[in-house]
N, C-alpha and C. Protein backbone atom coordinates (compact mmCIF):
# COMPACT_ATOMS: atom_id res chain seq x y z
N UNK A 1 21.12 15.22 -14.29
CA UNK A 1 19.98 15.37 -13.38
C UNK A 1 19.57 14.01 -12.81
N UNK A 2 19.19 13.72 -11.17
CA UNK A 2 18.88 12.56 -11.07
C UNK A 2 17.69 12.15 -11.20
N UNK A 3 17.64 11.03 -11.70
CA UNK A 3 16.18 10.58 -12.19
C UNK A 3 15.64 10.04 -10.59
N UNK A 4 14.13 10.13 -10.95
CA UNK A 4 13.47 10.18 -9.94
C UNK A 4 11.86 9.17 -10.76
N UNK A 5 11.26 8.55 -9.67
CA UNK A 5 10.42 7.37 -9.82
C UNK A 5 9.51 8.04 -9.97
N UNK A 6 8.52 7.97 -10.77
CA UNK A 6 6.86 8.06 -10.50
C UNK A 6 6.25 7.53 -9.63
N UNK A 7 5.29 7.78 -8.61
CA UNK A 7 4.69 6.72 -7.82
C UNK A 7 3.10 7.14 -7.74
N UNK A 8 2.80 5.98 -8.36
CA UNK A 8 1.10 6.31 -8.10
C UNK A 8 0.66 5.43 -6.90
N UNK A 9 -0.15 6.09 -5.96
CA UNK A 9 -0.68 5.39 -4.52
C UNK A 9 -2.32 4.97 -5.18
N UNK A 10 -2.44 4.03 -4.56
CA UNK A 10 -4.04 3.37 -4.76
C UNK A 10 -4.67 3.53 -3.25
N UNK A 11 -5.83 3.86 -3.44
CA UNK A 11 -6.70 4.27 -1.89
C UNK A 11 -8.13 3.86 -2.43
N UNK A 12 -8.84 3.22 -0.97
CA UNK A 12 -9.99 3.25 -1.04
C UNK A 12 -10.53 3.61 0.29
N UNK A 13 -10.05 4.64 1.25
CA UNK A 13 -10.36 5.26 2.95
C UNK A 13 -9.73 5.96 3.10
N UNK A 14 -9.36 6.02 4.07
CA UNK A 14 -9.10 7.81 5.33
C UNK A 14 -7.75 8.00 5.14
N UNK A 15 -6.68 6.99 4.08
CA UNK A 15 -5.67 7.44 4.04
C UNK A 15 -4.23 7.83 4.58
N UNK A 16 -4.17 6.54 6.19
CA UNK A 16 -3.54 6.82 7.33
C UNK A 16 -1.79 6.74 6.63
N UNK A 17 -1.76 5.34 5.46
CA UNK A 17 -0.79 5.02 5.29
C UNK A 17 -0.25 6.15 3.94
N UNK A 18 -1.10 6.69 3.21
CA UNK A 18 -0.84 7.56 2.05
C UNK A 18 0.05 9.02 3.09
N UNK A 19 -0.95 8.91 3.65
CA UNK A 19 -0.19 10.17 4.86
C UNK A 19 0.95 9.96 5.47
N UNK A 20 1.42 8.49 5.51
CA UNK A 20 2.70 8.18 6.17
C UNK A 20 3.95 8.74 4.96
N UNK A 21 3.44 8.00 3.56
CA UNK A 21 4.18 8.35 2.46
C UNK A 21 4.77 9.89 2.71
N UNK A 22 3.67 10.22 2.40
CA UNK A 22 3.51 12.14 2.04
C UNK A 22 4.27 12.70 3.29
N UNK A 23 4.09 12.15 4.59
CA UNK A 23 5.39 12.81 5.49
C UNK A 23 6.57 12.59 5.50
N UNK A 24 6.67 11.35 4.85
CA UNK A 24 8.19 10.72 4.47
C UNK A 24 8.87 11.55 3.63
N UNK A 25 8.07 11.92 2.41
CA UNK A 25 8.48 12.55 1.87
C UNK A 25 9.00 14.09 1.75
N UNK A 26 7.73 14.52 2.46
CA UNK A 26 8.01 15.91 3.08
C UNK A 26 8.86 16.12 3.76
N UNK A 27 9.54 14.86 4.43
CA UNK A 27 10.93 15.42 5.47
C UNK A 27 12.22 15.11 4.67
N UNK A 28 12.16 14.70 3.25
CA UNK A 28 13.05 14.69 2.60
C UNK A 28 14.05 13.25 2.31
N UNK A 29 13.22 12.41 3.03
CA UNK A 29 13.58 11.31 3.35
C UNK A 29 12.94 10.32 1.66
N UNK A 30 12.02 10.55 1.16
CA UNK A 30 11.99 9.72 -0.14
C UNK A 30 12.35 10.59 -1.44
N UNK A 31 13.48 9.89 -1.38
CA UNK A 31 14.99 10.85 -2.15
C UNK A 31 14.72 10.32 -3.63
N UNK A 32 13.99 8.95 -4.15
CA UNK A 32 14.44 7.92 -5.33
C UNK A 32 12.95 8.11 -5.93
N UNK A 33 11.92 8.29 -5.34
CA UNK A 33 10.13 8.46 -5.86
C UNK A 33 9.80 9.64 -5.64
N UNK A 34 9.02 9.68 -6.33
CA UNK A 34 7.42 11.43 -6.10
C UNK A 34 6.68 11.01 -6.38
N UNK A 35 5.45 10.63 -5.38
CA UNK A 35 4.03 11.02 -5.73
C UNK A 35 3.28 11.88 -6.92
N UNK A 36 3.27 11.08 -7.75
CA UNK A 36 2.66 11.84 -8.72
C UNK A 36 1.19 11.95 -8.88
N UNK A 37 0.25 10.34 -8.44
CA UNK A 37 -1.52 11.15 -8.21
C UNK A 37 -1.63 9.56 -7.35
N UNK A 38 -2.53 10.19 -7.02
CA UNK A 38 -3.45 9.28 -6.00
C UNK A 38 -4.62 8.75 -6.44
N UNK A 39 -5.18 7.75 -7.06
CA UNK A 39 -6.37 6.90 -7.06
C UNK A 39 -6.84 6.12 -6.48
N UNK A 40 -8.39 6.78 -6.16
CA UNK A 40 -8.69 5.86 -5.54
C UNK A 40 -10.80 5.00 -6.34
N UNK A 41 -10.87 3.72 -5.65
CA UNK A 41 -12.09 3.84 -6.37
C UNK A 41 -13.48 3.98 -5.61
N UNK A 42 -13.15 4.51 -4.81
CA UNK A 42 -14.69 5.70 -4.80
C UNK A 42 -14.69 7.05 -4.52
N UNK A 43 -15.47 7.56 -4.64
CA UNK A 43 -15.11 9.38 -4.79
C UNK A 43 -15.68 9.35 -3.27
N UNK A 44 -15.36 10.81 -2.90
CA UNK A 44 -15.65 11.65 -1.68
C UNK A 44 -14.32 11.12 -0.60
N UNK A 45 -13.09 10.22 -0.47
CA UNK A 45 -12.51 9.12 0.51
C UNK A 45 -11.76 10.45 1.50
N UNK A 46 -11.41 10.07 2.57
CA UNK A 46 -10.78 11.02 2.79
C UNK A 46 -9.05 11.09 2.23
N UNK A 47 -8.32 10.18 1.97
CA UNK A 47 -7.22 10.11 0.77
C UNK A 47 -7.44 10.99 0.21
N UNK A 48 -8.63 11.20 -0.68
CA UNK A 48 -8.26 12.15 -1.45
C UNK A 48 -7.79 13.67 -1.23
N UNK A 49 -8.67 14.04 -0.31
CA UNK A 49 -8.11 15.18 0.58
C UNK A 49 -6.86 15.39 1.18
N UNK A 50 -6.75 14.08 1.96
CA UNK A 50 -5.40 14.34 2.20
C UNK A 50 -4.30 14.84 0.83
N UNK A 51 -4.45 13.66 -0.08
CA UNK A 51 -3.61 13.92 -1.09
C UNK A 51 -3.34 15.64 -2.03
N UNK A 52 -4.97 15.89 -1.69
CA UNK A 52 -5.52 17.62 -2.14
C UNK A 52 -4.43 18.26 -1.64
N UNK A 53 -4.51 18.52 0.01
CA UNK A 53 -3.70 19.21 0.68
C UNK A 53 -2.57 19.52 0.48
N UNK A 54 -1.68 18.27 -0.08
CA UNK A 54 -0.29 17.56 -0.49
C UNK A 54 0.13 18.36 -1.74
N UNK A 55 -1.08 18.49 -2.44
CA UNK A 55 -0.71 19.11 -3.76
C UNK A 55 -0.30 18.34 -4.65
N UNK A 56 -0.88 17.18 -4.62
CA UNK A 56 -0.65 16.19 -5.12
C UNK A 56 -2.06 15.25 -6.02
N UNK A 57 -1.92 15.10 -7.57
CA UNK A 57 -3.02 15.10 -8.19
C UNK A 57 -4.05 14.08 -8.13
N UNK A 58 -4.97 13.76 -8.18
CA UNK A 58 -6.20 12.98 -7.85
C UNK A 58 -6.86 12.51 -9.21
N UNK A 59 -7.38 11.04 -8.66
CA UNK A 59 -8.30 10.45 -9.82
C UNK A 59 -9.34 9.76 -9.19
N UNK A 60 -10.10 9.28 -9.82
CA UNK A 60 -11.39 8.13 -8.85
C UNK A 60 -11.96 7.27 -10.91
N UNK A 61 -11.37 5.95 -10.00
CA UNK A 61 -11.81 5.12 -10.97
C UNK A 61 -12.19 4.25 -10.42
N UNK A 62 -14.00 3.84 -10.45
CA UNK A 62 -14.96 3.46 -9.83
C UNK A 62 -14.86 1.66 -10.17
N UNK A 63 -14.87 1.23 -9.31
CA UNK A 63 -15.11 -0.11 -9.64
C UNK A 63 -16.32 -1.47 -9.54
N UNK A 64 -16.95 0.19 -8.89
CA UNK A 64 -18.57 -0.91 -8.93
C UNK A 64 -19.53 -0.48 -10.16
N UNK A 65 -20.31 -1.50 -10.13
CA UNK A 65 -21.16 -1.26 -11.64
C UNK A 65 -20.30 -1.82 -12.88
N UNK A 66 -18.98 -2.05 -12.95
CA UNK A 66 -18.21 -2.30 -14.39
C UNK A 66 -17.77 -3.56 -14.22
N UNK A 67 -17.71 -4.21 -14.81
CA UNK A 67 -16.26 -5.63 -14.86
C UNK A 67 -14.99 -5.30 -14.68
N UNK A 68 -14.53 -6.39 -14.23
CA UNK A 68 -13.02 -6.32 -13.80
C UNK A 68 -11.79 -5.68 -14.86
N UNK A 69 -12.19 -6.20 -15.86
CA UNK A 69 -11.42 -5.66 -17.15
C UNK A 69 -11.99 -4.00 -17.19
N UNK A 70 -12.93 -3.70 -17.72
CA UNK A 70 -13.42 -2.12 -17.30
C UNK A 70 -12.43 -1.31 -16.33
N UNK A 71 -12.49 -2.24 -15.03
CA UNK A 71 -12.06 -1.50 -13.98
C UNK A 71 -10.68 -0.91 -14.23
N UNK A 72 -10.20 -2.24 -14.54
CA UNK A 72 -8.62 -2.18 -14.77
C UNK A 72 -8.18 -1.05 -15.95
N UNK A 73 -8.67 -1.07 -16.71
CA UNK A 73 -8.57 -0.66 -18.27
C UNK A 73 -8.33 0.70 -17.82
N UNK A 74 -9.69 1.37 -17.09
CA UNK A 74 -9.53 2.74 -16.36
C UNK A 74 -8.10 2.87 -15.56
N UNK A 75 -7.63 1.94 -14.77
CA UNK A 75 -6.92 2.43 -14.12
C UNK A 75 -5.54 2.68 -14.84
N UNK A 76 -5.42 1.73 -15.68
CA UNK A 76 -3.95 1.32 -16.47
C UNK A 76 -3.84 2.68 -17.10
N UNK A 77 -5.07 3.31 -17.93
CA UNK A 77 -5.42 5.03 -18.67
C UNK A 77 -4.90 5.87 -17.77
N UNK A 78 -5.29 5.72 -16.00
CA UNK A 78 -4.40 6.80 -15.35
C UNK A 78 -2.88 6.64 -15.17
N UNK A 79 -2.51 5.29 -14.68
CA UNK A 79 -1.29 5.43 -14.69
C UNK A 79 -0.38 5.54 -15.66
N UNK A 80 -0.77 5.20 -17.03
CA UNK A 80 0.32 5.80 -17.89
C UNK A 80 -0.16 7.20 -18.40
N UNK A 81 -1.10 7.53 -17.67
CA UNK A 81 -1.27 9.47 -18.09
C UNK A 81 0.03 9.85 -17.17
N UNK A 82 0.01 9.24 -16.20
CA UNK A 82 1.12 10.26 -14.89
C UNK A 82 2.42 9.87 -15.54
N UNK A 83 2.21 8.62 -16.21
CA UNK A 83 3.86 8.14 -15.93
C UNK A 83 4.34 7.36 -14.93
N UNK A 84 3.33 7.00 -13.78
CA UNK A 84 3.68 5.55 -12.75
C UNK A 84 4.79 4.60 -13.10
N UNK A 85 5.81 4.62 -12.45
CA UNK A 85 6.73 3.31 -12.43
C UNK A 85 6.63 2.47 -11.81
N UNK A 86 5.75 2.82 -10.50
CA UNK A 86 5.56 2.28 -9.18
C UNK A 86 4.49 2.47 -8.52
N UNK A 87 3.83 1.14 -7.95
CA UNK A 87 2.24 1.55 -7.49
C UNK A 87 2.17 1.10 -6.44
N UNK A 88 1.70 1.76 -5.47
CA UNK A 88 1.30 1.54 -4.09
C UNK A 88 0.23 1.30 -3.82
N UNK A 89 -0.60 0.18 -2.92
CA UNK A 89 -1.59 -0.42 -2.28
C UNK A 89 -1.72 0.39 -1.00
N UNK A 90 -2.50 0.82 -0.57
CA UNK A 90 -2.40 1.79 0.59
C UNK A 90 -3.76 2.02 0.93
N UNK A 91 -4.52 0.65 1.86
CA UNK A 91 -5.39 0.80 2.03
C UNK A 91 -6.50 0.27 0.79
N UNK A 92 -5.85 0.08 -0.53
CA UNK A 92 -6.75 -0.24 -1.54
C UNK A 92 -7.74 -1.53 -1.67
N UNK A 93 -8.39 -1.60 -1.22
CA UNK A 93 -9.65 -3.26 -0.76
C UNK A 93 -9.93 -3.41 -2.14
N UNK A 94 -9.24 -3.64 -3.07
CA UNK A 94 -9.70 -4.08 -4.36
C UNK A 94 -8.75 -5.21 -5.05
N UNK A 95 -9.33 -6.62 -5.18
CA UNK A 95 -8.40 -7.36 -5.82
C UNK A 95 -8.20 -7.03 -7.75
N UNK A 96 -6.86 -7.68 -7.84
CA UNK A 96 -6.25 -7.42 -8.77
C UNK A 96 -5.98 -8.46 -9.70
N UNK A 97 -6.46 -8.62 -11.02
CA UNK A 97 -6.05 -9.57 -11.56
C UNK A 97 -4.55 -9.84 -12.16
N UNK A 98 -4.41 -11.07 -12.63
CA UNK A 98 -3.23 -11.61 -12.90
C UNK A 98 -2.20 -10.92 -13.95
N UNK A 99 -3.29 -10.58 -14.70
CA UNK A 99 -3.18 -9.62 -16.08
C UNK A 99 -2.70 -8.69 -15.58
N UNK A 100 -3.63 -7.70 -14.99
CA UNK A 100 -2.81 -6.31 -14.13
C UNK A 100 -1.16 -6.59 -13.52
N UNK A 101 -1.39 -7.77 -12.33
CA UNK A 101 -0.25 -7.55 -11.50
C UNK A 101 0.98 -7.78 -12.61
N UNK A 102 0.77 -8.98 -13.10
CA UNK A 102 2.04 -9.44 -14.48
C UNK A 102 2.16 -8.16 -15.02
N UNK A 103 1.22 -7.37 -15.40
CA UNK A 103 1.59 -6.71 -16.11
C UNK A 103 3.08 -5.30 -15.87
N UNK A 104 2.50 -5.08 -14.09
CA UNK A 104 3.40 -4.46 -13.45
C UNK A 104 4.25 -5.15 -12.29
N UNK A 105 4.87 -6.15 -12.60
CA UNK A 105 5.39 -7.30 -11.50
C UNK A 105 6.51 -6.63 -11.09
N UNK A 106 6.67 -7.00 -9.89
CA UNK A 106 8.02 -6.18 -9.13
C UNK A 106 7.78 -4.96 -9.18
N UNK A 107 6.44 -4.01 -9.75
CA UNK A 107 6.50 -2.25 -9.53
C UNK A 107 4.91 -2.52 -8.44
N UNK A 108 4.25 -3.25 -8.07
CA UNK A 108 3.38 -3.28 -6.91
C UNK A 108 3.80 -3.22 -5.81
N UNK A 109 3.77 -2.84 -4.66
CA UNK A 109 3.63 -3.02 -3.66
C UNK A 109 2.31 -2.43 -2.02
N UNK A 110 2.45 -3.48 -1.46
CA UNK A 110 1.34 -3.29 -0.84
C UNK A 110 1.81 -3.89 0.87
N UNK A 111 1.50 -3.20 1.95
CA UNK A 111 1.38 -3.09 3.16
C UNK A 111 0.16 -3.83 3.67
N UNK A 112 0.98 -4.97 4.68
CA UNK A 112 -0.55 -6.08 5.16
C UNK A 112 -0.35 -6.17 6.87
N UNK A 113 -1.72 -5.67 7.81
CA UNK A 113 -1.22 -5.81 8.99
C UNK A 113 -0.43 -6.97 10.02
N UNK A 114 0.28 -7.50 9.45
CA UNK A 114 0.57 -8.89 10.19
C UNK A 114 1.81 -9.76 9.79
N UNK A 115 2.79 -10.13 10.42
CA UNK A 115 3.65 -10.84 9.86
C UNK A 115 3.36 -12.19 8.85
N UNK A 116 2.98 -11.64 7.52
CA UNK A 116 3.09 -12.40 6.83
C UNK A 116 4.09 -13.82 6.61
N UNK A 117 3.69 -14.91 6.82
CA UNK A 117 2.42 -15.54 6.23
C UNK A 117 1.32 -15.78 7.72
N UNK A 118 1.48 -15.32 8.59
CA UNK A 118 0.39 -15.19 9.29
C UNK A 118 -0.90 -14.55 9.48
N UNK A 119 -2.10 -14.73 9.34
CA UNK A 119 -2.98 -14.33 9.30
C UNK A 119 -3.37 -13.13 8.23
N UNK A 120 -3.29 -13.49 6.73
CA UNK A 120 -3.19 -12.88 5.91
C UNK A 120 -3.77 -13.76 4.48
N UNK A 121 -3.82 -13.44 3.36
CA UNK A 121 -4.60 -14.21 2.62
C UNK A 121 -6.66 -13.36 2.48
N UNK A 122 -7.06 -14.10 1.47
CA UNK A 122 -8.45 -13.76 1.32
C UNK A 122 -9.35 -13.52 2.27
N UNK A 123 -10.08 -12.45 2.69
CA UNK A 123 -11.52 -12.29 3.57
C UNK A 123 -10.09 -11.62 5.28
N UNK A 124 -8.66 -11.18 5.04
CA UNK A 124 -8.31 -10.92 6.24
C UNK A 124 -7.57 -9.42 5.77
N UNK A 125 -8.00 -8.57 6.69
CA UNK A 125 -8.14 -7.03 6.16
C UNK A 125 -8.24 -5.98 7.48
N UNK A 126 -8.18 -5.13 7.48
CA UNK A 126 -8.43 -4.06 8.38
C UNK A 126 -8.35 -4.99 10.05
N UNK A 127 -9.67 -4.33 10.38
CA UNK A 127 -9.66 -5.25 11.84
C UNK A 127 -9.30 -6.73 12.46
N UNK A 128 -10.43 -7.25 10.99
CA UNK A 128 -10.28 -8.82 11.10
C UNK A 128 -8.49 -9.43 11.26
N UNK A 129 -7.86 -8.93 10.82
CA UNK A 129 -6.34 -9.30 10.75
C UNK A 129 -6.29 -9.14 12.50
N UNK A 130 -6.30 -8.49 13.11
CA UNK A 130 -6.13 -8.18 14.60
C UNK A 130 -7.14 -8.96 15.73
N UNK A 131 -8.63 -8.60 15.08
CA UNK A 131 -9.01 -10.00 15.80
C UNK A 131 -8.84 -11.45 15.75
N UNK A 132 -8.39 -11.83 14.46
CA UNK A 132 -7.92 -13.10 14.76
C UNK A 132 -6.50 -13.17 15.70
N UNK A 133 -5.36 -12.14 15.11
CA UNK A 133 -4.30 -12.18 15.70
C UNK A 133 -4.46 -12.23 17.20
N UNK A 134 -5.56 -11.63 18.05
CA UNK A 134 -5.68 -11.85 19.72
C UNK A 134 -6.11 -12.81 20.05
N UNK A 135 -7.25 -13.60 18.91
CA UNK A 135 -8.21 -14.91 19.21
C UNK A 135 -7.14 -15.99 19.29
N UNK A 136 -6.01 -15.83 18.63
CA UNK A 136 -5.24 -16.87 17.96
C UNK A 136 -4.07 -16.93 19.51
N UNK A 137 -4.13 -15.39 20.20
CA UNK A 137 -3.19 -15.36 21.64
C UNK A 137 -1.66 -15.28 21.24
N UNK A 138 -1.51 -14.70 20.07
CA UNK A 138 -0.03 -14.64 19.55
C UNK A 138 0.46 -12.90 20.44
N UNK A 139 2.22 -13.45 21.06
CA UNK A 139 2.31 -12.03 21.55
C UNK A 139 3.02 -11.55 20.94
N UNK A 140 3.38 -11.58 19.65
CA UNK A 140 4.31 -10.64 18.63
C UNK A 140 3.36 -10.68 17.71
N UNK A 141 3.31 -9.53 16.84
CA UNK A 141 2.40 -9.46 15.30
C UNK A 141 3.23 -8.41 14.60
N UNK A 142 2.55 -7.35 13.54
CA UNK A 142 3.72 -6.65 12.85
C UNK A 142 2.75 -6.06 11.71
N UNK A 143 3.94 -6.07 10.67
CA UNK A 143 3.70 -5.54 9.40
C UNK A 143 4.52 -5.94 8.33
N UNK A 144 3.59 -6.10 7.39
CA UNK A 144 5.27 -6.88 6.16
C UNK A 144 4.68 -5.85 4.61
N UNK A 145 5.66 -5.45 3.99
CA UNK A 145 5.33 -5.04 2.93
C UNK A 145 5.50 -5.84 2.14
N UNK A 146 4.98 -6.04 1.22
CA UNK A 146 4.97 -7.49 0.10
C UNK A 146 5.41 -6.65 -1.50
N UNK A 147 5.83 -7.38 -2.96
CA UNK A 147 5.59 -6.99 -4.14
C UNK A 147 3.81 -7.63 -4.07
N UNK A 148 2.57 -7.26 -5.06
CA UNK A 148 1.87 -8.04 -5.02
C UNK A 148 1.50 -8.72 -6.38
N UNK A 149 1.13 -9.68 -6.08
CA UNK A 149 0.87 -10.67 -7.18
C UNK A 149 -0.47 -10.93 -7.15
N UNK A 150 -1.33 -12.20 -8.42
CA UNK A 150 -2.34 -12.20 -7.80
C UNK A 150 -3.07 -13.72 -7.21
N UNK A 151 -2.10 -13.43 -6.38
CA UNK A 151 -2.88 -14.71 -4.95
C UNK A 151 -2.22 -13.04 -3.88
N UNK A 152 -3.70 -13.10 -2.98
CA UNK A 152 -3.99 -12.16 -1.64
C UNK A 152 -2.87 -12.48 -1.19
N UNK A 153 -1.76 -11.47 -0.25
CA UNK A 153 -1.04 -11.01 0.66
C UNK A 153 0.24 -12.06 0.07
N UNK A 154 0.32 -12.83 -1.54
CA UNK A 154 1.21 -13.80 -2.26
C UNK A 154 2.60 -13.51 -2.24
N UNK A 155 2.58 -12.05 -2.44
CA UNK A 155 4.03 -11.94 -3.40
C UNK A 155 5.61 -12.11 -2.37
N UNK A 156 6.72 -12.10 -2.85
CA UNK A 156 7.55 -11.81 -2.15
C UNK A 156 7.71 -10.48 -0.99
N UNK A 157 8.18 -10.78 0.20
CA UNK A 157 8.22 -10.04 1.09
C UNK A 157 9.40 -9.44 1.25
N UNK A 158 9.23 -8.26 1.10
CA UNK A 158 10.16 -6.78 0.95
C UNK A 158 10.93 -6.44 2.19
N UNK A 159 10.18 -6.10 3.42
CA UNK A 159 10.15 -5.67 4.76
C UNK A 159 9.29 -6.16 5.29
N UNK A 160 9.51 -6.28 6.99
CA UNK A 160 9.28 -6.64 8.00
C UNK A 160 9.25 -5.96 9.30
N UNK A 161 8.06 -5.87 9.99
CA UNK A 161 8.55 -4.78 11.58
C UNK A 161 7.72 -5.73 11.98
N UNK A 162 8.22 -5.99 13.81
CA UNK A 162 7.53 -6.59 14.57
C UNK A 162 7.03 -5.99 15.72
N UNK A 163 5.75 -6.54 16.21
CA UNK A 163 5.03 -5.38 17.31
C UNK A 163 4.45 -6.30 18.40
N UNK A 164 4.94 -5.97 19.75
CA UNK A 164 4.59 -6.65 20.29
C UNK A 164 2.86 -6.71 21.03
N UNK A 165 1.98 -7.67 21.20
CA UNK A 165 1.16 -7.71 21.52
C UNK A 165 0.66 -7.48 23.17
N UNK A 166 0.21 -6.28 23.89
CA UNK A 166 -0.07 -6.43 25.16
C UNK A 166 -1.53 -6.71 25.58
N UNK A 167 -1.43 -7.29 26.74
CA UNK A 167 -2.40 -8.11 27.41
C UNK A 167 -3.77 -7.99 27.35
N UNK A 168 -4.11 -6.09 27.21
CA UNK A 168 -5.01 -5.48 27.74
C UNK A 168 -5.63 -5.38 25.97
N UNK A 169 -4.95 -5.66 25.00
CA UNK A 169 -5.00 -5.12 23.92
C UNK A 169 -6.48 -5.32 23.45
N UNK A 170 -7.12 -4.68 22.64
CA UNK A 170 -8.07 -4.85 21.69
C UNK A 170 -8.00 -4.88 20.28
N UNK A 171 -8.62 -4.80 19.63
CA UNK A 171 -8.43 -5.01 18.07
C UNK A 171 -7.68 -3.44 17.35
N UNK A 172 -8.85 -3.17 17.90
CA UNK A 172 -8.57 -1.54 17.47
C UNK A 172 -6.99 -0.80 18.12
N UNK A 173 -7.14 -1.21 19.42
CA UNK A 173 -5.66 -0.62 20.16
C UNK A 173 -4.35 -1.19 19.24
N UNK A 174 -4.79 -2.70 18.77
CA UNK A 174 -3.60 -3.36 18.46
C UNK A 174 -3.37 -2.71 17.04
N UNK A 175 -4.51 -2.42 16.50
CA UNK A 175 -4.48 -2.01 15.18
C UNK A 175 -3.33 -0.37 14.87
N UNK A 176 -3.96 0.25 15.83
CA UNK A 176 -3.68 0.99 15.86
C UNK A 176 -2.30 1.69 16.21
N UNK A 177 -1.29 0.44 17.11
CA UNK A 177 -0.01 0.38 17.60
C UNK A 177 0.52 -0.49 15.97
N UNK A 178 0.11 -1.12 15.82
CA UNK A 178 0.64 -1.81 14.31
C UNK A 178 0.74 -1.02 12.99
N UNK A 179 -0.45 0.18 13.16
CA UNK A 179 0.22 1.20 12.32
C UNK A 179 1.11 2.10 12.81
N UNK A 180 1.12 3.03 14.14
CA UNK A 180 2.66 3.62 14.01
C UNK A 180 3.39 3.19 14.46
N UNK A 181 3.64 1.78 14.82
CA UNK A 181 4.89 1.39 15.50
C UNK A 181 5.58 0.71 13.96
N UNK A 182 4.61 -0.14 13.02
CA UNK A 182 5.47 -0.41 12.04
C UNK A 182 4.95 -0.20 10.67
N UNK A 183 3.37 -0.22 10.45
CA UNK A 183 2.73 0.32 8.64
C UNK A 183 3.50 1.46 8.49
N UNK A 184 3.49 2.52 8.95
CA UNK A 184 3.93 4.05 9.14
C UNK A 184 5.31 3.90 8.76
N UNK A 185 6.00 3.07 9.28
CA UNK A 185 7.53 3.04 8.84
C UNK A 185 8.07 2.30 7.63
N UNK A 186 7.76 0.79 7.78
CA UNK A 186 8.05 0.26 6.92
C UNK A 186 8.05 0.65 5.36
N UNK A 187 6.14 1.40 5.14
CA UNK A 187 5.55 1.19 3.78
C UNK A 187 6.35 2.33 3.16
N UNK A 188 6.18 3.31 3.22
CA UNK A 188 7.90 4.16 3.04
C UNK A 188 9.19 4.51 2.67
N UNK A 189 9.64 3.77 3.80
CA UNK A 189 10.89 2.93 3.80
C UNK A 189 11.41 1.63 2.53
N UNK A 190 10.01 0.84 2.21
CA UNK A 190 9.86 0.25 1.45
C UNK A 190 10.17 0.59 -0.13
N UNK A 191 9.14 1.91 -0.40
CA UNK A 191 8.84 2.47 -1.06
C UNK A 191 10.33 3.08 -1.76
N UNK A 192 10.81 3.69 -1.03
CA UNK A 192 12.11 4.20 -1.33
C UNK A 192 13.18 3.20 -1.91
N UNK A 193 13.17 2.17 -1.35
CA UNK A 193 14.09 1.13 -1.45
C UNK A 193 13.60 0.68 -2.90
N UNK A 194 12.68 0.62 -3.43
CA UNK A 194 12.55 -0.35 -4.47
C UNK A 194 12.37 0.91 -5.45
N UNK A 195 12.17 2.20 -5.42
CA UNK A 195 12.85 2.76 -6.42
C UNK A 195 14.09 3.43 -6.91
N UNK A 196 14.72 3.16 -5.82
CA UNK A 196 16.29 3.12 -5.60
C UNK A 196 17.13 2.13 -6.40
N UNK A 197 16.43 1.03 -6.45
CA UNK A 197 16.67 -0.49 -6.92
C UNK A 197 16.34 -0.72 -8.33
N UNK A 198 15.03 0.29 -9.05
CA UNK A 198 14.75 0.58 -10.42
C UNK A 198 15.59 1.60 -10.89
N UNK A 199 15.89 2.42 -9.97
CA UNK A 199 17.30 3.27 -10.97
C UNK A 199 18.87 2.55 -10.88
N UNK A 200 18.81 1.97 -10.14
CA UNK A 200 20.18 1.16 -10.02
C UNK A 200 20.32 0.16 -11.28
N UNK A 201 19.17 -0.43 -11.70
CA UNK A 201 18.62 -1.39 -12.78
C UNK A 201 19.01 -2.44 -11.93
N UNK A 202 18.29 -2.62 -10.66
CA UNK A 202 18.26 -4.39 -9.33
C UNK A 202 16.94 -4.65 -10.30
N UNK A 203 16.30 -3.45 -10.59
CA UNK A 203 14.70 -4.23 -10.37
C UNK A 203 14.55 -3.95 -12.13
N UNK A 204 13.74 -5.20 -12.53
CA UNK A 204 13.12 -5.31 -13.87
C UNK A 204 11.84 -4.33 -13.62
């Protein structure tokens, strides 16, 4: 029988890139992982719904009000309830300590709007990644999937898509061409590849 990856997704919003997964998958295309639950840390997100729909199981491990260790402690309890081999950043605005990432090194990965090492790093996220990228007048930008470590947007870079920047663009437009021209594809694509690479025994 072929073995197949656990993959737990991390969410903290609307879930654009968890939804990219879940269609990837649905078309039969992530052959090496399964979604096994979705956490995220605040309740009500729309992720989670999406993930509902999916049929695919749900957690919420809260990270305000507790310490970092707390936080973590909770989360580490879900992923070895599922069985996670592999964890996805998808939208998740929560840093990670050193302890955590070491602990799962080379099974993180996480999707950052921008050709890394450009405009990426601490306090650059959602929009802000795009308004600097127009302030800055760059006409290519992108998407890079990273392993993550813990220095922000640090780890080795997995994949790469590039998107070109037009004239008229805004933050939001650009944002928004940067997810389906390359988040949508790459994180996925990514995804597959590196548990392809844990059953092959590439990846520790």
């Amino acid at each position: 029988m072929k073995r197949i990856i656990n993959v737990a997704v991390l969410v903290s919003g609307g879930g654009t890139n968890l939804q990219a997964i879940i269609d990837y998958a649905a078309d039969g295309r992530l052959e090496s992982g399964k979604v096994v639950k979705v956490i995220s840390n605040k309740a009500g997100v729309f992720a989670l719904e999406r993930a509902t729909e999916a049929e695919i199981e749900t957690a919420v491990v809260e990270n305000k009000g507790v310490s970092q260790s707390e936080f973590e402690s909770g989360l580490i309890k879900v992923l070895e309830s599922c069985g996670a081999e592999v964890i996805v950043l998808a939208g998740f605005l929560c840093i990670l300590s050193k302890d955590f990432t070491d602990r799962y090194a080379g099974r993180i990965i996480n999707v950052h709007p921008s050709l890394i090492p450009s405009f990426c790093g601490e306090g650059f996220y959602g929009l802000k990644v795009h308004e600097a990228a127009l302030a800055r007048g760059v006409k290519i930008t992108g998407a890079t999937v990273h392993y993550v470590n813990e220095i922000a947007d640090g780890g080795e870079i997995i994949m790469q898509k590039a998107v070109k920047v037009k004239e008229n663009d805004t933050p939001k437009s650009l944002q928004k061409r940067v997810m389906e021209e390359a988040e949508w594809k790459i994180l996925p694509a990514a995804l597959e590849l590196l548990c392809k690479k844990i059953i092959k025994g590439e990846q520790q």
